[in-house]
Protein backbone atom coordinates (compact mmCIF):
# COMPACT_ATOMS: atom_id res chain seq x y z
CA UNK A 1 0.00 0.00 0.00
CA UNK A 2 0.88 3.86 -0.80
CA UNK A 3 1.60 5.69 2.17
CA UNK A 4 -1.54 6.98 3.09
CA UNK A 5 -0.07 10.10 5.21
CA UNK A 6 0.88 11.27 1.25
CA UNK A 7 -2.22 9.77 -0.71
CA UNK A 8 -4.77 9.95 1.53
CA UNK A 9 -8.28 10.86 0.41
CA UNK A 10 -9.53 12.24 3.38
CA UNK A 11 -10.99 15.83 3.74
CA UNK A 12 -7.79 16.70 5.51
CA UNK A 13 -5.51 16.64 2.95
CA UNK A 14 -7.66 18.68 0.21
CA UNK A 15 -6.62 22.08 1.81
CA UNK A 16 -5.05 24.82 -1.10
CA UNK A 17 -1.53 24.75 -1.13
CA UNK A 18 -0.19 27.74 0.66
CA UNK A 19 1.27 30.38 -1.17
CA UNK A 20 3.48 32.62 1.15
CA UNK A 21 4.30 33.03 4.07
CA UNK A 22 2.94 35.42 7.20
CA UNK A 23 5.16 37.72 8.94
CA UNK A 24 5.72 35.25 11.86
CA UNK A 25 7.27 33.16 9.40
CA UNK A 26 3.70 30.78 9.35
CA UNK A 27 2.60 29.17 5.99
CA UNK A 28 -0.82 31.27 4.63
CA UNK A 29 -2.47 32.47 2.04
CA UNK A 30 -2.21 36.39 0.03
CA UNK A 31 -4.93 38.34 -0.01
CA UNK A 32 -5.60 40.28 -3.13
CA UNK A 33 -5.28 43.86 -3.51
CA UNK A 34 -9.14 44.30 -3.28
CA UNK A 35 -9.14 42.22 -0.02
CA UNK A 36 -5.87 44.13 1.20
CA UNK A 37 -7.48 47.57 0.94
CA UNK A 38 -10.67 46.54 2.35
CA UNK A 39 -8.74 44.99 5.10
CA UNK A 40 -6.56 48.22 6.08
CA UNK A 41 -9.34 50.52 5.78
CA UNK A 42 -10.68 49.01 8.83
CA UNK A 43 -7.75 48.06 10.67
CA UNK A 44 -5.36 50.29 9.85
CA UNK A 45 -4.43 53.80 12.19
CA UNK A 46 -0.55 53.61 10.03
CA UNK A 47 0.47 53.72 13.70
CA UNK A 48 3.07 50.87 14.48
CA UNK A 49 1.53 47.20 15.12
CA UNK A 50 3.92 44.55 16.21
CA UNK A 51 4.83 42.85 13.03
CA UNK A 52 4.50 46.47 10.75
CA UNK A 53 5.35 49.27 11.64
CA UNK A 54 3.30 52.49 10.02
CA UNK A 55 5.31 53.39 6.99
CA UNK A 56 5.26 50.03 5.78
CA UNK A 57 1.31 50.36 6.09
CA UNK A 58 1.68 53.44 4.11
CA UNK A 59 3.78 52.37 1.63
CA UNK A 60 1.18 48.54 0.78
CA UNK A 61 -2.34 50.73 0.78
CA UNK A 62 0.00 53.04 -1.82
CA UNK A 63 0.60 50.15 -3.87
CA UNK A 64 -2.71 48.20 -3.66
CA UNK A 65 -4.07 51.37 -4.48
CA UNK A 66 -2.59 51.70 -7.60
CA UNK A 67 -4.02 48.54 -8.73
CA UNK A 68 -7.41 48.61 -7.73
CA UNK A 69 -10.39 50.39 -9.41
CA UNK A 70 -10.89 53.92 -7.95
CA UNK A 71 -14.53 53.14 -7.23
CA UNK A 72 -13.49 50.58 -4.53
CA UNK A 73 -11.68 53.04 -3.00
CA UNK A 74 -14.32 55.53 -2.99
CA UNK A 75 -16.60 52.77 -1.37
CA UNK A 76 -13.59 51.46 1.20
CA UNK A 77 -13.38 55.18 2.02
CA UNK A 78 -17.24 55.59 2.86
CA UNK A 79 -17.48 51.86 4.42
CA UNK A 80 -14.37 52.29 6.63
CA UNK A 81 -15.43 55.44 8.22
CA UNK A 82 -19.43 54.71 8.51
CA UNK A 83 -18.96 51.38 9.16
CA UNK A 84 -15.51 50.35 10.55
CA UNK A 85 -15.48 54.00 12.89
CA UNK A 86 -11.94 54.51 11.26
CA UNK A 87 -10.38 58.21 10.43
CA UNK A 88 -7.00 58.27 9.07
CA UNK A 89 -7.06 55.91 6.13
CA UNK A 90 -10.54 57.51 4.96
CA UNK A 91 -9.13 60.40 5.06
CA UNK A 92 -6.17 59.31 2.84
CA UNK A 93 -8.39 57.21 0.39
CA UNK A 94 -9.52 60.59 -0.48
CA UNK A 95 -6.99 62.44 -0.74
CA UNK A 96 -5.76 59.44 -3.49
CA UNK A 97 -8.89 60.49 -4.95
CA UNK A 98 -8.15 63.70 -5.12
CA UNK A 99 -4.58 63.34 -6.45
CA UNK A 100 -6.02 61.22 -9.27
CA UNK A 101 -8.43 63.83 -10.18
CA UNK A 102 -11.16 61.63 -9.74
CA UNK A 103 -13.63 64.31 -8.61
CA UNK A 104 -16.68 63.04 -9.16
CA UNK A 105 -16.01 59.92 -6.97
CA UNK A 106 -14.25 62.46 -4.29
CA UNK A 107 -17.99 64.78 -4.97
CA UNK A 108 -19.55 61.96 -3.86
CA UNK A 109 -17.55 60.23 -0.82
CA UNK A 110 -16.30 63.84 0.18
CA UNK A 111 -19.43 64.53 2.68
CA UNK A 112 -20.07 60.88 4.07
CA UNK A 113 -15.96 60.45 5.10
CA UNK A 114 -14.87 64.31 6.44
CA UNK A 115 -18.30 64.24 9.34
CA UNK A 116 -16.16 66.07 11.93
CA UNK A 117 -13.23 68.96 12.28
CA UNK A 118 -11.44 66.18 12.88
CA UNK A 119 -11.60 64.50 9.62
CA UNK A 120 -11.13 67.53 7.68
CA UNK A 121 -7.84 68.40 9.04
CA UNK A 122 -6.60 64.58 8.77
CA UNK A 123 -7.59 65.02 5.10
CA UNK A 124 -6.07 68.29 4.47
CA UNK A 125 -2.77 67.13 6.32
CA UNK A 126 -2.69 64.75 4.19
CA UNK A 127 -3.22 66.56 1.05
CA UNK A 128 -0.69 69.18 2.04
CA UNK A 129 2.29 66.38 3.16
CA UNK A 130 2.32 65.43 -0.56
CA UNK A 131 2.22 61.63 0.11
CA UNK A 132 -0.11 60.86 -2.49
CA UNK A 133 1.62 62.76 -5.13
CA UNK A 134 0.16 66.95 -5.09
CA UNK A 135 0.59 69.54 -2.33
CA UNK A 136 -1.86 71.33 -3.82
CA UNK A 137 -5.40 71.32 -3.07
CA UNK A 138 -6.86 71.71 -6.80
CA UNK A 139 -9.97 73.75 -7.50
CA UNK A 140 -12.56 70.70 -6.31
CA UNK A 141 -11.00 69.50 -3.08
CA UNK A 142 -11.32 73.42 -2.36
CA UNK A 143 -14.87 73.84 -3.16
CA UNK A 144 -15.23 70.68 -1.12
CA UNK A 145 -13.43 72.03 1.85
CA UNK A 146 -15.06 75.97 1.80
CA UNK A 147 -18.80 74.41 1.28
CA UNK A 148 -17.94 71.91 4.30
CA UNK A 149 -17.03 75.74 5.83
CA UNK A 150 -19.61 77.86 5.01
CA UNK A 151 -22.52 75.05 5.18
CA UNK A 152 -21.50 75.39 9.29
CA UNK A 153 -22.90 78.18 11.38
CA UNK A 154 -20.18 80.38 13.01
CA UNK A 155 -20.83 78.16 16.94
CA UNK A 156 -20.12 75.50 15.08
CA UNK A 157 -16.87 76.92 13.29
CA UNK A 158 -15.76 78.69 16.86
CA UNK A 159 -15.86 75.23 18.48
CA UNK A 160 -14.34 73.34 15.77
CA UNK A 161 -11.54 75.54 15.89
CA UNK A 162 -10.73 74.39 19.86
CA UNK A 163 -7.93 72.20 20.53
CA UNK A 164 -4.18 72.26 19.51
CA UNK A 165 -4.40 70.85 16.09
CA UNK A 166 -1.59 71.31 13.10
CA UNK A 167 -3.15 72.01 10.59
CA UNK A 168 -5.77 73.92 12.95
CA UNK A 169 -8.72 75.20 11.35
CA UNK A 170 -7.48 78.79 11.15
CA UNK A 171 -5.11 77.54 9.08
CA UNK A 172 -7.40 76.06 6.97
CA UNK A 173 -9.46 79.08 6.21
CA UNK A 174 -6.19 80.49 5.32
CA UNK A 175 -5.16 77.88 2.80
CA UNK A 176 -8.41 78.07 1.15
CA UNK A 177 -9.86 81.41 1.74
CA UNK A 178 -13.93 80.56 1.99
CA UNK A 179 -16.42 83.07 1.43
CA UNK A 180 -18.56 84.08 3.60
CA UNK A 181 -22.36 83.54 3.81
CA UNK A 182 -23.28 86.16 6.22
CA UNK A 183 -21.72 88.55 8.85
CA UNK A 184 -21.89 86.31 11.77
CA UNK A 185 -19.48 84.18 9.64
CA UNK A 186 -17.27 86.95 8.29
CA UNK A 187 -16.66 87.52 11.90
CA UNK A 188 -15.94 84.50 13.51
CA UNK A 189 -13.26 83.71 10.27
CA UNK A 190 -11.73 87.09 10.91
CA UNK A 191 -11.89 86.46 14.76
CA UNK A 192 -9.81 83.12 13.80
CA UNK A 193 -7.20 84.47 11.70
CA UNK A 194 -6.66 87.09 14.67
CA UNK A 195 -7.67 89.85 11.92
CA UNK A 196 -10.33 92.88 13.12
CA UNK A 197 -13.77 91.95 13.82
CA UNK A 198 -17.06 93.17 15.06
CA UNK A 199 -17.59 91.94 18.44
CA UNK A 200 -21.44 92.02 18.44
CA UNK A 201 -21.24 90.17 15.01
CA UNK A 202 -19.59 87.16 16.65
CA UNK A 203 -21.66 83.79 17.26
CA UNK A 204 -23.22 83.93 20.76
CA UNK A 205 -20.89 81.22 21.87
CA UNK A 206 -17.92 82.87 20.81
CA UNK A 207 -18.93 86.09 22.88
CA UNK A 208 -19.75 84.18 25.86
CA UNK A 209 -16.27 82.54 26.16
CA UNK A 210 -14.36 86.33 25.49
CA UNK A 211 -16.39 87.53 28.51
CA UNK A 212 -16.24 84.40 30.27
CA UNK A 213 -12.58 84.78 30.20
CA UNK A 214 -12.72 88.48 31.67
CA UNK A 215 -15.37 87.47 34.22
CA UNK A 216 -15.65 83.94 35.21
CA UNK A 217 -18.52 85.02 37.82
CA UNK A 218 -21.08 84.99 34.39
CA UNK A 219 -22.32 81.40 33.45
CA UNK A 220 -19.77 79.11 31.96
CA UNK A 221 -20.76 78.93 28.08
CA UNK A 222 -21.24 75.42 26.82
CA UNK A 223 -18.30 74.41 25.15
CA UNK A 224 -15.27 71.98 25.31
CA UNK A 225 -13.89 72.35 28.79
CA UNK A 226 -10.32 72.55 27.26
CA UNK A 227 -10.81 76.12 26.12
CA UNK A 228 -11.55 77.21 29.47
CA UNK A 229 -9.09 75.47 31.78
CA UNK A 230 -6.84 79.05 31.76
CA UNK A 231 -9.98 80.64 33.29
CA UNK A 232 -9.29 79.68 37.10
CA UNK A 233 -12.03 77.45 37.15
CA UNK A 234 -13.75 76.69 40.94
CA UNK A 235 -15.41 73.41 41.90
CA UNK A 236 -19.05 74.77 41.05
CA UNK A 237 -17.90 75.41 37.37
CA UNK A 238 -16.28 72.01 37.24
CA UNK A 239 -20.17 70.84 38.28
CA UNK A 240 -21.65 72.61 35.42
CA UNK A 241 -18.93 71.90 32.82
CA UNK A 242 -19.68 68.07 33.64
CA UNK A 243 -23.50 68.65 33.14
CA UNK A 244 -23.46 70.44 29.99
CA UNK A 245 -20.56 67.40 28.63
CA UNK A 246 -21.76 65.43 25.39
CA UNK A 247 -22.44 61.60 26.32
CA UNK A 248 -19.11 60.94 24.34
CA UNK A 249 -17.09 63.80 26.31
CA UNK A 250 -18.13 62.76 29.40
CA UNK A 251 -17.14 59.17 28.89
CA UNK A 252 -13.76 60.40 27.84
CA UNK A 253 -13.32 63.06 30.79
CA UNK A 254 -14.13 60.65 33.84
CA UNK A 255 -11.10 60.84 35.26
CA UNK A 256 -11.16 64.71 34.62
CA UNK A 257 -14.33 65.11 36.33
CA UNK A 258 -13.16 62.89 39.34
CA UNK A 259 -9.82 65.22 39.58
CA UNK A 260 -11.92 67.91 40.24
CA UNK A 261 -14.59 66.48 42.78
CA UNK A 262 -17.52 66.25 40.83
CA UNK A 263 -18.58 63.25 42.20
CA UNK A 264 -18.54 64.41 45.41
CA UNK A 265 -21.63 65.96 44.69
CA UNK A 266 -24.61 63.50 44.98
CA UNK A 267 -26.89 65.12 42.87
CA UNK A 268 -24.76 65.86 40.04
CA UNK A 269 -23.26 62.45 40.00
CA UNK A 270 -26.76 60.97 39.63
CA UNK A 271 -27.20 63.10 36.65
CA UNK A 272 -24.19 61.95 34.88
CA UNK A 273 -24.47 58.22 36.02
CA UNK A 274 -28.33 58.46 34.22
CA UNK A 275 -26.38 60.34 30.78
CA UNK A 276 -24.18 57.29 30.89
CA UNK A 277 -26.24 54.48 30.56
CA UNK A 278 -29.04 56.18 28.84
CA UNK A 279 -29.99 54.23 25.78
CA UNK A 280 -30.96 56.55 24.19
CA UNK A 281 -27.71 58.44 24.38
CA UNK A 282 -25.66 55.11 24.06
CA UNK A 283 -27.33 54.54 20.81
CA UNK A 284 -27.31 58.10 19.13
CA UNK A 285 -23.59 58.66 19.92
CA UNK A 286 -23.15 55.23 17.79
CA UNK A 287 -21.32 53.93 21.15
CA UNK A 288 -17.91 52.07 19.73
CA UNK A 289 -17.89 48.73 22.30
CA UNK A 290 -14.11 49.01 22.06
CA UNK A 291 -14.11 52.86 23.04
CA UNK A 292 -16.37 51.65 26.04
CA UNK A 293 -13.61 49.29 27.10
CA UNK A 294 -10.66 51.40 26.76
CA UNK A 295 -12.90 53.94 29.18
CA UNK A 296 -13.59 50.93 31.73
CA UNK A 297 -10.33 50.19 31.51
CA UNK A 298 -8.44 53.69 31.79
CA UNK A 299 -10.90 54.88 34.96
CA UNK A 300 -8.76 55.37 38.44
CA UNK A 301 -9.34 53.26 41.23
CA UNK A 302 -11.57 55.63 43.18
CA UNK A 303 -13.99 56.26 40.85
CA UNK A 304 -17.03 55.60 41.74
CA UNK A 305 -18.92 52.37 41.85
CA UNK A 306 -21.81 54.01 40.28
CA UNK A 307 -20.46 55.21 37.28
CA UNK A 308 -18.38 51.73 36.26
CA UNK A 309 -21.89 49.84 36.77
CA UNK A 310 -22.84 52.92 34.24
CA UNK A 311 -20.47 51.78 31.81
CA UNK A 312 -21.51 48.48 31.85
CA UNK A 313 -24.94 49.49 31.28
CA UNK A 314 -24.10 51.10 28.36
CA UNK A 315 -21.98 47.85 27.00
CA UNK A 316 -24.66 45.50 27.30
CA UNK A 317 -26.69 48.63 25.78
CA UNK A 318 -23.78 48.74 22.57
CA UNK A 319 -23.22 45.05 22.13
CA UNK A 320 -27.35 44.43 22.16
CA UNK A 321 -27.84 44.11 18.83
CA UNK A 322 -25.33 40.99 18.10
CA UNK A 323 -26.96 38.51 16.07
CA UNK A 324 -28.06 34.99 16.50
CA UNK A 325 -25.76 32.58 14.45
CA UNK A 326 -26.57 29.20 15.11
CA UNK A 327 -27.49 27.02 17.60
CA UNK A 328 -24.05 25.95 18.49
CA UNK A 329 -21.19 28.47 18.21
CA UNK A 330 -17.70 28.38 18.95
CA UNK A 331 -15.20 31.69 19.25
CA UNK A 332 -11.21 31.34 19.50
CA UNK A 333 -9.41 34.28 20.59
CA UNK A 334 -6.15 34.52 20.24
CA UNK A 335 -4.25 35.39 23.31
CA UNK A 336 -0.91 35.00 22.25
CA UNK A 337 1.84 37.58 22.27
CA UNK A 338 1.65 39.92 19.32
CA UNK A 339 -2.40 39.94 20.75
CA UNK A 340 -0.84 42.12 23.75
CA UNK A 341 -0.18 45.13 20.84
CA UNK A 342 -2.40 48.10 21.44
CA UNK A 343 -5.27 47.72 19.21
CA UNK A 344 -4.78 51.26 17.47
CA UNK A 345 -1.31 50.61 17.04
CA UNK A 346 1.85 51.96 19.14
CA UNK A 347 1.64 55.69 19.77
CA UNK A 348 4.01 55.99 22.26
CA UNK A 349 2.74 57.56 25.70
CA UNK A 350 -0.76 57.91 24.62
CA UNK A 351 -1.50 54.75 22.96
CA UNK A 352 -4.40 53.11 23.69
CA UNK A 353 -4.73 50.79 26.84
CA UNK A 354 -6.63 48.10 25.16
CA UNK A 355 -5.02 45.63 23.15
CA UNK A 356 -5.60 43.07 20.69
CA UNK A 357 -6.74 40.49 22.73
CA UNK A 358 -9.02 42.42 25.40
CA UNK A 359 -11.23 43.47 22.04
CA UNK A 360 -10.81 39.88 20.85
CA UNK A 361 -12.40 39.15 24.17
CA UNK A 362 -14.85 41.63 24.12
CA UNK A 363 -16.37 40.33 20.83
CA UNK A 364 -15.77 36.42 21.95
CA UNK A 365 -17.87 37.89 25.25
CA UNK A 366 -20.27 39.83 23.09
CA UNK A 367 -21.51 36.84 21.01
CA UNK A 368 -21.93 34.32 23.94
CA UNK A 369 -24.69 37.27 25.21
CA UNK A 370 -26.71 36.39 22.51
CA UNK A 371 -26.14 33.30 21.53
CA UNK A 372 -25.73 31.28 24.81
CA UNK A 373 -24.57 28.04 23.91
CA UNK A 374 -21.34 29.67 22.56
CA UNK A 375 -18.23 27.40 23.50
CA UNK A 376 -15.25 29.72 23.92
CA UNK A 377 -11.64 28.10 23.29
CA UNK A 378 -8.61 30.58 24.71
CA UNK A 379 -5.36 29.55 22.08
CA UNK A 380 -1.62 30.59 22.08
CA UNK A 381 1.06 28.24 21.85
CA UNK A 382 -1.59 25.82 22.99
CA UNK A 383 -5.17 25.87 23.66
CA UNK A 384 -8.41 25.24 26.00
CA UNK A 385 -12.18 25.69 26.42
CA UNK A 386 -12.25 28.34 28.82
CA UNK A 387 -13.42 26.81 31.89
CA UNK A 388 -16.51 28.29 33.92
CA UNK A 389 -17.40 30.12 31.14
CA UNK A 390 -20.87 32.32 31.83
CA UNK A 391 -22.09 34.19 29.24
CA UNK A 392 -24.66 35.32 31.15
CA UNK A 393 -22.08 37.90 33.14
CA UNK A 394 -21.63 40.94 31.88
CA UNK A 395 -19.73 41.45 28.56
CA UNK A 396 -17.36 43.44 30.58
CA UNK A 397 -16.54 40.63 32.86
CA UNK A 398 -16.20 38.15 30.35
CA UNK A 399 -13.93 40.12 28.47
CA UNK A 400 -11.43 40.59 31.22
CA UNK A 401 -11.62 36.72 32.22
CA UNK A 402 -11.00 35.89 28.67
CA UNK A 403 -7.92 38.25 28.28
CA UNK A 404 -6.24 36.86 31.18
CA UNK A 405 -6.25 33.23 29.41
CA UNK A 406 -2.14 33.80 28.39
CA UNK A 407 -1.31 32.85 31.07
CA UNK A 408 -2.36 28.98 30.51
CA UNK A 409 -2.38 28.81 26.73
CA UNK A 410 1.17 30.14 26.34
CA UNK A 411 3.21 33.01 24.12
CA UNK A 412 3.44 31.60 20.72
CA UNK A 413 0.60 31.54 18.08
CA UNK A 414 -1.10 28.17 17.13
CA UNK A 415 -4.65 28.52 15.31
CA UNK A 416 -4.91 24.76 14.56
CA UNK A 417 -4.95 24.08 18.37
CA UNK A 418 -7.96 25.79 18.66
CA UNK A 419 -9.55 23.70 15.87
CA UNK A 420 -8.03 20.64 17.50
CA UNK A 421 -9.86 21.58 20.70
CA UNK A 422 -13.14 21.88 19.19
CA UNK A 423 -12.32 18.29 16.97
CA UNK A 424 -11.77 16.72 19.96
CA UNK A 425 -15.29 18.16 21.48
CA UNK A 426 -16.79 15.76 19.25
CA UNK A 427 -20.32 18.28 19.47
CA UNK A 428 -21.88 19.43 16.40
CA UNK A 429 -21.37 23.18 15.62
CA UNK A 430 -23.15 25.87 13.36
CA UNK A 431 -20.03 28.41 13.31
CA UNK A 432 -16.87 28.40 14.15
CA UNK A 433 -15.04 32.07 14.90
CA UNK A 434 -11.77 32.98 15.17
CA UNK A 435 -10.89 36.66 16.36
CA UNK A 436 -7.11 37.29 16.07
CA UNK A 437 -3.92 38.65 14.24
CA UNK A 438 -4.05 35.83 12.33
CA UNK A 439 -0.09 35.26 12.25
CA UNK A 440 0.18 31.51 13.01
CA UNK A 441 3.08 29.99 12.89
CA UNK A 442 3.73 27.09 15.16
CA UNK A 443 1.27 24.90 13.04
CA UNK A 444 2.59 24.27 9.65
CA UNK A 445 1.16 21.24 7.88
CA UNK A 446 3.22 19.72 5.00
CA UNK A 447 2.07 22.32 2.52
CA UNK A 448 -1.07 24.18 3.92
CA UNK A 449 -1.75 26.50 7.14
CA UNK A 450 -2.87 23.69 10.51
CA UNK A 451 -5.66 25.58 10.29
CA UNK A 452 -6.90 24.63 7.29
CA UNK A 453 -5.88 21.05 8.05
CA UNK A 454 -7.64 20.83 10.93
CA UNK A 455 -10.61 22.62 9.46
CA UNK A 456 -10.97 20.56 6.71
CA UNK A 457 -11.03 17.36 9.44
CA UNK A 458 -13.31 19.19 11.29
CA UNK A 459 -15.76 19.54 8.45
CA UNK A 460 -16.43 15.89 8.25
CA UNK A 461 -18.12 15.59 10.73
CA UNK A 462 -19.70 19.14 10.72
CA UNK A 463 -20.69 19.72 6.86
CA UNK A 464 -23.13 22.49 7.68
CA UNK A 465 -20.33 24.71 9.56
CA UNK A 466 -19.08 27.60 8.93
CA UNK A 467 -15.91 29.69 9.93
CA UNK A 468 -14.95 33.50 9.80
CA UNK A 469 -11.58 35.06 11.06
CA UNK A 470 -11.99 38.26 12.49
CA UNK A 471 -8.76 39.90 11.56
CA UNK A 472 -8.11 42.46 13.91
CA UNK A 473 -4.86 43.83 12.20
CA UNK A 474 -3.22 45.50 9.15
CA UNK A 475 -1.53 42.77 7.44
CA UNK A 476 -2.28 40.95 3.75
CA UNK A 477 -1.96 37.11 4.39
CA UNK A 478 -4.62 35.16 6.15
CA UNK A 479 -4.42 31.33 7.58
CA UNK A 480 -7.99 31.00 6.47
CA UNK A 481 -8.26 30.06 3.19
CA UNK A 482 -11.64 32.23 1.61
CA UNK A 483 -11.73 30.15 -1.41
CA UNK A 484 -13.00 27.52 0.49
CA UNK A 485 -17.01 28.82 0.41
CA UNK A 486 -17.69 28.03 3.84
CA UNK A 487 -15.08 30.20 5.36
CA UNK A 488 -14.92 34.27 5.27
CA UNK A 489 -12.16 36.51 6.58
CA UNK A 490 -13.51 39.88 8.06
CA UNK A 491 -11.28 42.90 8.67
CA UNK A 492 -11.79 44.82 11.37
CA UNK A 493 -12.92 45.63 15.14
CA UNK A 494 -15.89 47.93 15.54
CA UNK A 495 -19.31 46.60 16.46
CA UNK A 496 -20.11 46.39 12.17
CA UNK A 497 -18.23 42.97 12.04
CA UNK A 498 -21.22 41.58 13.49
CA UNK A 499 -23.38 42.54 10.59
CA UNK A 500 -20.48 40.81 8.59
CA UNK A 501 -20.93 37.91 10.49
CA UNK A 502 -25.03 38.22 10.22
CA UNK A 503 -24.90 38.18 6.65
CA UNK A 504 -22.15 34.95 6.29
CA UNK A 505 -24.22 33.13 8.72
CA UNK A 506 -27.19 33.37 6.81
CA UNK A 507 -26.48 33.26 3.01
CA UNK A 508 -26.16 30.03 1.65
CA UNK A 509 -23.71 31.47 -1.17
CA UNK A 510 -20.06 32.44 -0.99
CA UNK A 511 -19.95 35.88 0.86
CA UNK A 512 -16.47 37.65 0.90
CA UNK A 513 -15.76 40.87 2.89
CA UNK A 514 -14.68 42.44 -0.42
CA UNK A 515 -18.72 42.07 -1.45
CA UNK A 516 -19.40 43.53 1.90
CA UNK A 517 -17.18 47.30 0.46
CA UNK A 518 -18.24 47.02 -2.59
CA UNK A 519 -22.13 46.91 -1.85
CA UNK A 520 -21.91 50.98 -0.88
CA UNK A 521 -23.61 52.97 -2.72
CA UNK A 522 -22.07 56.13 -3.37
């Protein structure tokens, strides 16, 4: 007899032949440069991960962009910000755009990518640094920019304009020189560029902070707190500062408010502990699960107790809407090393607290809620069904029970351990998902990703399954292998990977996350 390790004809052996490798050194599979773009756009902050660091991010959605159509990157622009919650890559998908001329496209995605200040002056850095080819605006980007301007009233200009930012918006205003509309605005651009201006003319807001900051006895105008922290602020202001916060300011300043005591105050506190888990508020602020984590996690010790019960109000409140996949699920985070990168990327003293595998958690955590007879398997260089697992504890819980697995499965990364695990179970399953970096590389088969091996095994015995890799990085290999048409690789890590995972489950069709981009409408 042959030997039937070579010339088997089990299901094992059928897996495609790999054809490169990751940057762990693992055997995988390329992505195209359709998949690659859509992958970045939602991944990708072109801060440093821990296999790329941002340049080289840079320099591959350069060259995939090159050689993909410039609708798709008119549609990866709109999906990655409205969808994937993503600003710097957006931002620079347009300015490609614009660099290529391709104004109508730009026309079009222009308005549904730059929503906030802050997205105009990442795409007019961007234009002006010259990466994508031009310095110079050109007459549509310009008309773009100045109607994004002059469509705001002059409050909304004045408090755009707060902050340190390079470019800031006065700078802006000077590049482009908008017209305009009315007096009120004439004055408040004027009052930016530090040119004459008629007080009375000013936006209200704008003339309460002047006199605020000769009289801080008058009411404190509503505004970011930042602008007034040179206006010897007492405790009482600090109270009405924290009332008059935006649900999405006030779950970034907690530890602000705290500083100054605002919690001391019973009354107050109750207010802002009822903002918090509002759903109302959760919902309308589009509440980013991951954001709520990195708050939970970044809060001092003596916060109080009410506002981190809050918070997890407003988690189960964000994570609500996860869908029902099947009647048996498994999820596999990856806990591994490279997992322990900040999820945004390395930024030095301010980068993020949460890292790869705490959102890998959070979304292994958010699908038991829903689907309660999830089976969650922790993997590194080995792996485990998480023992004592309850998925009906709060997502928060779960997710900082499941982070803390390292420390039994291990440093390195091996995917096919996981799929071992859930071999071994010998339990039917519906779907199968795996949220990581997807850099294996401790489970080469002879010519394929273990993965795949063990996959392929797997699906014997489970014909109706399904699997989906969550990728939660910017890299262009996967371990996964997509052409198989029960297996999908998703990019990304904000709360719209569950309508990703929605669609998959229920299609009986071939569903890639390239179909997913290129189903915008522009």
């Amino acid at each position: 007899m042959a030997n039937k390790q070579l010339f088997s004809t089990s299901r094992q052996h059928r897996a495609r032949p790999a054809n490169t490798v990751n940057r762990a050194g693992g055997k995988a599979y390329k992505l195209t440069d359709a998949e690659v773009l859509c992958q970045y756009v939602v991944t990708s902050t072109f801060n440093d991960t821990y296999y790329a660091k941002g340049r080289e991010q840079l320099d591959k959605i350069k060259s995939v962009c090159e050689n993909v159509s410039p609708v798709l990157i008119a549609k990866a622009a709109v999906y990655g910000h409205e969808s994937g919650k993503m600003k710097d890559v957006p931002a620079y998908l347009l300015a490609v755009l614009a660099a290529r001329q391709e104004y109508d496209l730009l026309t079009r995605a222009f308005p549904r990518v730059i929503t906030t200040p802050k997205m105009l002056l990442n795409f007019v850095q961007i234009i002006r640094s010259g990466v994508t080819g031009r310095k110079s605006f050109g007459s549509c980007p310009k008309r773009l920019i100045n109607n994004w301007l002059t469509s705001r009233r002059g409050n909304k200009i004045f408090t755009a304009s707060i902050g340190k930012q390079d470019p800031s918006l006065a700078d802006v205003i000077k590049m482009t020189h908008p017209r305009p509309i009315n007096d009120e605005q004439q004055a408040i651009f004027s009052y930016l560029l530090d040119r004459d201006y008629d007080f009375e003319m000013l936006p209200p807001l704008t003339q309460a902070f002047e006199n605020f900051k000769k009289d801080n006895t008058l009411p404190v105008p509503n505004m970011n707190w930042t602008a007034l922290t040179n206006c010897n602020l007492t405790p009482n202001h600090w109270k009405e500062i924290a009332k008059n916060m935006p649900w999405n300011t006030l779950r970034m300043n907690l530890n602000q408010l705290n500083k100054h005591k605002v919690f001391k105050d019973q009354e107050v506190l109750d207010r802002l502990v009822n903002k918090l888990k509002n759903p109302n508020e959760v919902q309308n602020n589009n509440a980013f699960p991951y954001q709520l984590l990195t708050t939970f996690q970044n809060m001092g010790s003596d916060i109080p107790m009410s506002i981190k019960l809050a918070l997890q109000d407003a988690m189960e409140i964000a994570t609500k809407n996860v869908p029902v996949l099947g009647n048996r699920v498994a999820v596999c985070v990856d806990v591994s090393a490279s997992m322990n990168s900040p999820i945004t990327g390395n930024r030095g003293r301010v980068s993020t607290a949460t890292k790869c595998k705490d959102v890998a958690a959070l979304i292994a955590a958010s699908v038991a809620r829903t689907n309660p007879e999830t089976i969650v398997v922790s993997f590194g260089t080995q792996a485990r069904i998480v023992p004592n697992y309850n998925p009906r504890d709060s997502v928060m819980t779960n997710s900082n029970k499941l982070a803390d697995e390292s420390r039994y499965c291990g440093h390195g990364t091996n995917a096919s351990s996981a799929m071992e695990v859930l071999r071994r179970y010998n339990k039917s399953l519906d779907f199968v998902i795996f949220v990581s970096d997807m850099q294996s590389w401790m489970d080469n088969s002879y010519y394929s990703p273990g993965l795949m091996a063990q996959w392929n095994a797997f699906k014997g015995k489970n014909k109706r399954c399904r699997l989906v890799e969550i990728n939660l990085q910017p890299y262009s290999t996967t371990v996964a292998d997509h052409s198989d048409k029960d297996v999908m690789n998703i990019g990304g890590f904000s709360d719209s990977v569950f309508d990703v995972l929605a669609e998959f489950a229920h299609r009986k069709d071939n569903c890639r996350f390239t179909d997913v981009v290129e189903a915008v409408e522009l």
